[in-house]
N, C-alpha and C. Protein backbone atom coordinates (compact mmCIF):
# COMPACT_ATOMS: atom_id res chain seq x y z
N UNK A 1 76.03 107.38 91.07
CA UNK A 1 77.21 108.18 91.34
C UNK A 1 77.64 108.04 92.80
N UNK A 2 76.42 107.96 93.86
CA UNK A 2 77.24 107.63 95.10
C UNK A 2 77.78 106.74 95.35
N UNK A 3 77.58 105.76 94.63
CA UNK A 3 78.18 104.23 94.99
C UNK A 3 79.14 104.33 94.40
N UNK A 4 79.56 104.76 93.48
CA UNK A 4 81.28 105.34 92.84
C UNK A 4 81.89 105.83 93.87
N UNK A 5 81.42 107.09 94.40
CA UNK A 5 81.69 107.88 95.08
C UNK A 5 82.33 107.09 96.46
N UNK A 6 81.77 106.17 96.73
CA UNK A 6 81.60 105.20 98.15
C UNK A 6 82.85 104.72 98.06
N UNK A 7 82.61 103.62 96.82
CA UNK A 7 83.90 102.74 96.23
C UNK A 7 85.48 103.66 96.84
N UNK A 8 85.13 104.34 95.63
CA UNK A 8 86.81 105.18 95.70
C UNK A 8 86.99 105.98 97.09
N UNK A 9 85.90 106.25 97.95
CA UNK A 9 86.46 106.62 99.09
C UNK A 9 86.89 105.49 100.26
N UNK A 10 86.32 104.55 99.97
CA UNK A 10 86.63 103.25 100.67
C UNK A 10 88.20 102.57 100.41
N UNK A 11 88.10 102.62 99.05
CA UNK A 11 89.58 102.55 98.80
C UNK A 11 90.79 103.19 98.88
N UNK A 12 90.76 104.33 99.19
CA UNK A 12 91.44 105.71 99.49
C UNK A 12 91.49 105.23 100.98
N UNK A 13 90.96 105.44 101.98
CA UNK A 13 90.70 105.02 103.26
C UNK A 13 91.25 103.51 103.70
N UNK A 14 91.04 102.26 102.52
CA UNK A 14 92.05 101.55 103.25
C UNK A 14 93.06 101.55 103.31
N UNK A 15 93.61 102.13 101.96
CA UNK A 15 95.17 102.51 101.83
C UNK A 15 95.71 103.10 102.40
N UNK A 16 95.07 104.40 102.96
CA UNK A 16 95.80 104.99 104.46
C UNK A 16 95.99 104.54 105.85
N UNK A 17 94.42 103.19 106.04
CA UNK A 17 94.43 102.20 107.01
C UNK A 17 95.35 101.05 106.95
N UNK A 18 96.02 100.63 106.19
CA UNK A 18 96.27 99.82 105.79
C UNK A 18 97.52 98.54 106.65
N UNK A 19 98.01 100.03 107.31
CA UNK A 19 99.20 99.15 108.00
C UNK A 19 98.43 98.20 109.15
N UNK A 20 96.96 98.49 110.19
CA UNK A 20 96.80 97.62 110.81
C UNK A 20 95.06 96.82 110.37
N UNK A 21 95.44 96.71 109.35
CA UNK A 21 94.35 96.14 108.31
C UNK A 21 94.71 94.48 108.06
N UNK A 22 95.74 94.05 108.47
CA UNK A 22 96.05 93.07 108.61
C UNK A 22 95.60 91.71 109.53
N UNK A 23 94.96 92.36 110.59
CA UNK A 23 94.20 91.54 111.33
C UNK A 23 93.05 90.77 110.86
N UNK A 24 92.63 91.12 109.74
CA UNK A 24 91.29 90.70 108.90
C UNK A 24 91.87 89.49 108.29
N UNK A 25 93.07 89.32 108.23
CA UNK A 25 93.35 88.15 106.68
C UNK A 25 92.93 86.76 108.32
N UNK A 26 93.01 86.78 109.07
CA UNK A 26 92.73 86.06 109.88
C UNK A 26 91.59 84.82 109.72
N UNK A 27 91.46 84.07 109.73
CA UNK A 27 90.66 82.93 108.93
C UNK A 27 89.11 82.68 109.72
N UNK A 28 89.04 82.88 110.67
CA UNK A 28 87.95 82.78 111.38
C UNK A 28 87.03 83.92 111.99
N UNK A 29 87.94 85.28 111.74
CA UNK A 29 87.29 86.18 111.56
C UNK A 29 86.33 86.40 110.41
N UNK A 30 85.01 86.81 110.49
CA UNK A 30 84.21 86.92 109.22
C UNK A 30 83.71 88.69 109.14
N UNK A 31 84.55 89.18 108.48
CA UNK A 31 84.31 90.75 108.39
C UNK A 31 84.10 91.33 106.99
N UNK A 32 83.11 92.27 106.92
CA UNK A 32 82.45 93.33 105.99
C UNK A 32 83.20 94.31 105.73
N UNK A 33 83.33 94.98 104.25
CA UNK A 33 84.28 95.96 103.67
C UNK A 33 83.74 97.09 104.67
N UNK A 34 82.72 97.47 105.33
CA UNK A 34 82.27 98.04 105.99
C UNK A 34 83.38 98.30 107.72
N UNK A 35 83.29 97.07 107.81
CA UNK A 35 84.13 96.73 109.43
C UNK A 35 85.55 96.54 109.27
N UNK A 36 86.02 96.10 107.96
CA UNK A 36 87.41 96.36 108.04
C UNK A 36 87.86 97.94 107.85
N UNK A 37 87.43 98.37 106.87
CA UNK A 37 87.56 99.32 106.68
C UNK A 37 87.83 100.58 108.14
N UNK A 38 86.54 100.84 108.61
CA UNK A 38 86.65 101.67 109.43
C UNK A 38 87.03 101.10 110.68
N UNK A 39 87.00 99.82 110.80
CA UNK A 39 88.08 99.58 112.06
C UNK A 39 89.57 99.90 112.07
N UNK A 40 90.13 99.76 110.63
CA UNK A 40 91.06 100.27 110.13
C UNK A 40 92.04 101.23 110.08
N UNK A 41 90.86 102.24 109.92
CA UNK A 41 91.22 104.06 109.67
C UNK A 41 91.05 104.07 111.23
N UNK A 42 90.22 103.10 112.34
CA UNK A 42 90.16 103.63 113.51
C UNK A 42 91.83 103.37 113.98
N UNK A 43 92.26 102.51 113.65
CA UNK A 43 93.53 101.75 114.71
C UNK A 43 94.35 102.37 114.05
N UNK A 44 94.65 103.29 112.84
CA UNK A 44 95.43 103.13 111.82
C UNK A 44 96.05 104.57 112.51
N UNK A 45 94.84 105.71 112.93
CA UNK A 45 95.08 106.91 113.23
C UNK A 45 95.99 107.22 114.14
N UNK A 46 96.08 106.81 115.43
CA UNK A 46 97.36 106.77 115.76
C UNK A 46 98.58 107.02 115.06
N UNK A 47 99.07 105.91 114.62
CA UNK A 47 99.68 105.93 113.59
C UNK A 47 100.24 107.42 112.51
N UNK A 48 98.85 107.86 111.94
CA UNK A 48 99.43 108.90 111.13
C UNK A 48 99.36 109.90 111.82
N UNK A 49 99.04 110.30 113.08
CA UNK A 49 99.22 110.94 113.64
C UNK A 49 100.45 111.25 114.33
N UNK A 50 101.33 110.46 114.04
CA UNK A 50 103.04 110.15 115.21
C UNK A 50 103.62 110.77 113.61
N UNK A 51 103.27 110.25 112.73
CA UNK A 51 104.20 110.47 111.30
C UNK A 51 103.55 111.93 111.40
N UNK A 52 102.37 112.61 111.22
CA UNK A 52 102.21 114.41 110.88
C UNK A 52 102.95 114.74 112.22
N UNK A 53 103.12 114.64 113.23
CA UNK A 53 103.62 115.28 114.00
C UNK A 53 105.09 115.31 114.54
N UNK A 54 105.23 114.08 113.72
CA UNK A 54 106.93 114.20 113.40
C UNK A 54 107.52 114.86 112.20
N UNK A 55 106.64 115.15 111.43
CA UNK A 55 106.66 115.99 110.43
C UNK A 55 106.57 117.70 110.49
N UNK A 56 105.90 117.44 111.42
CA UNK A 56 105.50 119.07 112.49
C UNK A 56 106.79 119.58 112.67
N UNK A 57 107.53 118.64 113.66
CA UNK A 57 108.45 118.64 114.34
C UNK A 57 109.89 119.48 113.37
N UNK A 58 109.77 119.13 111.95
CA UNK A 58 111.40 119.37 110.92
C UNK A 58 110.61 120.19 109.96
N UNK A 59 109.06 120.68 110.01
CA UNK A 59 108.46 121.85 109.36
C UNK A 59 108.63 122.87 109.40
N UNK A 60 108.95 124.21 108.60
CA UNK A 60 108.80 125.41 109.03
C UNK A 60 107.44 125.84 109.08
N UNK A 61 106.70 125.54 107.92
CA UNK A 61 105.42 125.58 107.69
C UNK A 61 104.41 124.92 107.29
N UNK A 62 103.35 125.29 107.26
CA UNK A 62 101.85 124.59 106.67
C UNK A 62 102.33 123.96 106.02
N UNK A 63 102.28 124.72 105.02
CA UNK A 63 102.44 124.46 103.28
C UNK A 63 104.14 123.70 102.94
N UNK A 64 104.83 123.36 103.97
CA UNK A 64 105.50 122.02 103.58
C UNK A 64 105.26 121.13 104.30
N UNK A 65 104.46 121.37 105.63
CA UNK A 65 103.95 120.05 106.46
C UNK A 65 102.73 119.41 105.25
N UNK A 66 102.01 120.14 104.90
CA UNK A 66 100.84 119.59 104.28
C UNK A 66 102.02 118.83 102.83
N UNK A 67 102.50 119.48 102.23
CA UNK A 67 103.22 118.80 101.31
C UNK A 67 104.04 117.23 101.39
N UNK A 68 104.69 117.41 102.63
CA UNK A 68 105.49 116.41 102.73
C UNK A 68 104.60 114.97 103.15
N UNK A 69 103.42 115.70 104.00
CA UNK A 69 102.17 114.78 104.52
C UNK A 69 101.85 114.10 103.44
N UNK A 70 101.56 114.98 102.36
CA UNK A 70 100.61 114.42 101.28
C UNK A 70 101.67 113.56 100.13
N UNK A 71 103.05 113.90 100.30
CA UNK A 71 103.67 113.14 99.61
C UNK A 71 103.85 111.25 100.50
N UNK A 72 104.06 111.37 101.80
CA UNK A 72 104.06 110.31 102.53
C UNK A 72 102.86 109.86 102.58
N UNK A 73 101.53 109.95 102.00
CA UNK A 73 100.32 109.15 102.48
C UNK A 73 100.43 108.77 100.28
N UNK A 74 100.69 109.87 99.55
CA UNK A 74 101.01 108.92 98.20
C UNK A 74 101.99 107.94 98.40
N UNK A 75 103.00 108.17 98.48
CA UNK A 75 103.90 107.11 98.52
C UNK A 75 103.69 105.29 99.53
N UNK A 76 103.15 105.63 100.21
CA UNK A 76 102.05 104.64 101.01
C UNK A 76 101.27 103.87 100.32
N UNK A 77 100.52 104.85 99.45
CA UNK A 77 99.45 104.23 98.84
C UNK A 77 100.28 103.30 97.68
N UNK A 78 101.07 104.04 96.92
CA UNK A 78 101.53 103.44 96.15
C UNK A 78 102.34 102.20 96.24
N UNK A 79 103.11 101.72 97.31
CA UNK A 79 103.61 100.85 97.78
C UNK A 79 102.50 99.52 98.52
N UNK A 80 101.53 100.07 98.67
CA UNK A 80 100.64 99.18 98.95
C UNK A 80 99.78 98.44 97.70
N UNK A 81 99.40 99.44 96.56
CA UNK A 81 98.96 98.87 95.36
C UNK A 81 100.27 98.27 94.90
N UNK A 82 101.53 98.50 95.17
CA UNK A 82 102.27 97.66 94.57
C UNK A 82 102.31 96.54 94.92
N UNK A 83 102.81 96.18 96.15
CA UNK A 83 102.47 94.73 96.87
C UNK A 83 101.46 93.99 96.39
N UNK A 84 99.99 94.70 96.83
CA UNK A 84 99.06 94.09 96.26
C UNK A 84 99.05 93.56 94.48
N UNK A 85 99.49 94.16 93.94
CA UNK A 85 99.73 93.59 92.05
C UNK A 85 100.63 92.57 92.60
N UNK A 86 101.82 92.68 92.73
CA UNK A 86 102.70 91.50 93.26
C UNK A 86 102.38 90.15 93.97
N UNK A 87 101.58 89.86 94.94
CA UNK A 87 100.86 89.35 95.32
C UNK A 87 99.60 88.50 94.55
N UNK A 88 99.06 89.36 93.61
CA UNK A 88 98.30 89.43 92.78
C UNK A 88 98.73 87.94 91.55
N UNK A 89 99.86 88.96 91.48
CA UNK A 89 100.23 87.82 90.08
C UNK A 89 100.59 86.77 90.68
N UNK A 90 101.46 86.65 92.13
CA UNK A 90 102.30 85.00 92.32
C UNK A 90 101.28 84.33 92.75
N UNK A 91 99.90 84.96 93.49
CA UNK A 91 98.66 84.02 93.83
C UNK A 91 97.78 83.50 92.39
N UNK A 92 98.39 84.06 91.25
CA UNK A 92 97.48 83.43 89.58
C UNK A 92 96.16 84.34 89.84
């Protein structure tokens, strides 16, 4: 069960890393789901941190900052598994 557990949090985590996760496709770099990953979520944070706090910014409250947050990190994700299927199929 933890290694499930691992999986799907790893994958959850790159998808929010994802925008500077790109440095890995690099050919001579040799990196571990381990090191992309959390190098990832490291460089990535920035990042979602400018988007919640611009979100702060046109919030009245919690409970639509957390909403609108959580709709912008789905919609992310989802656009990223999309690419990736897309990608998917024109590479065979």
């Amino acid at each position: 069960m933890a290694d499930l557990a691992a999986s799907i949090l790893a994958v959850v985590l790159f998808l929010i890393a994802a925008p500077t996760a790109w440095i890995f496709t690099v050919d001579f770099i040799e990196a571990g789901r381990l090191l992309v990953v959390t190098s990832a979520l490291v460089t990535s944070l920035p990042l979602w941190f400018i988007v919640g706090s611009r979100i702060a910014d046109y919030a009245t409250g919690w409970a639509i900052w957390l909403r609108r947050y959580v709709v912008i990190c789905i919609v992310w994700s989802v656009l990223n598994i999309l690419v990736l299927i897309v990608l998917g199929t024109i590479s065979g």
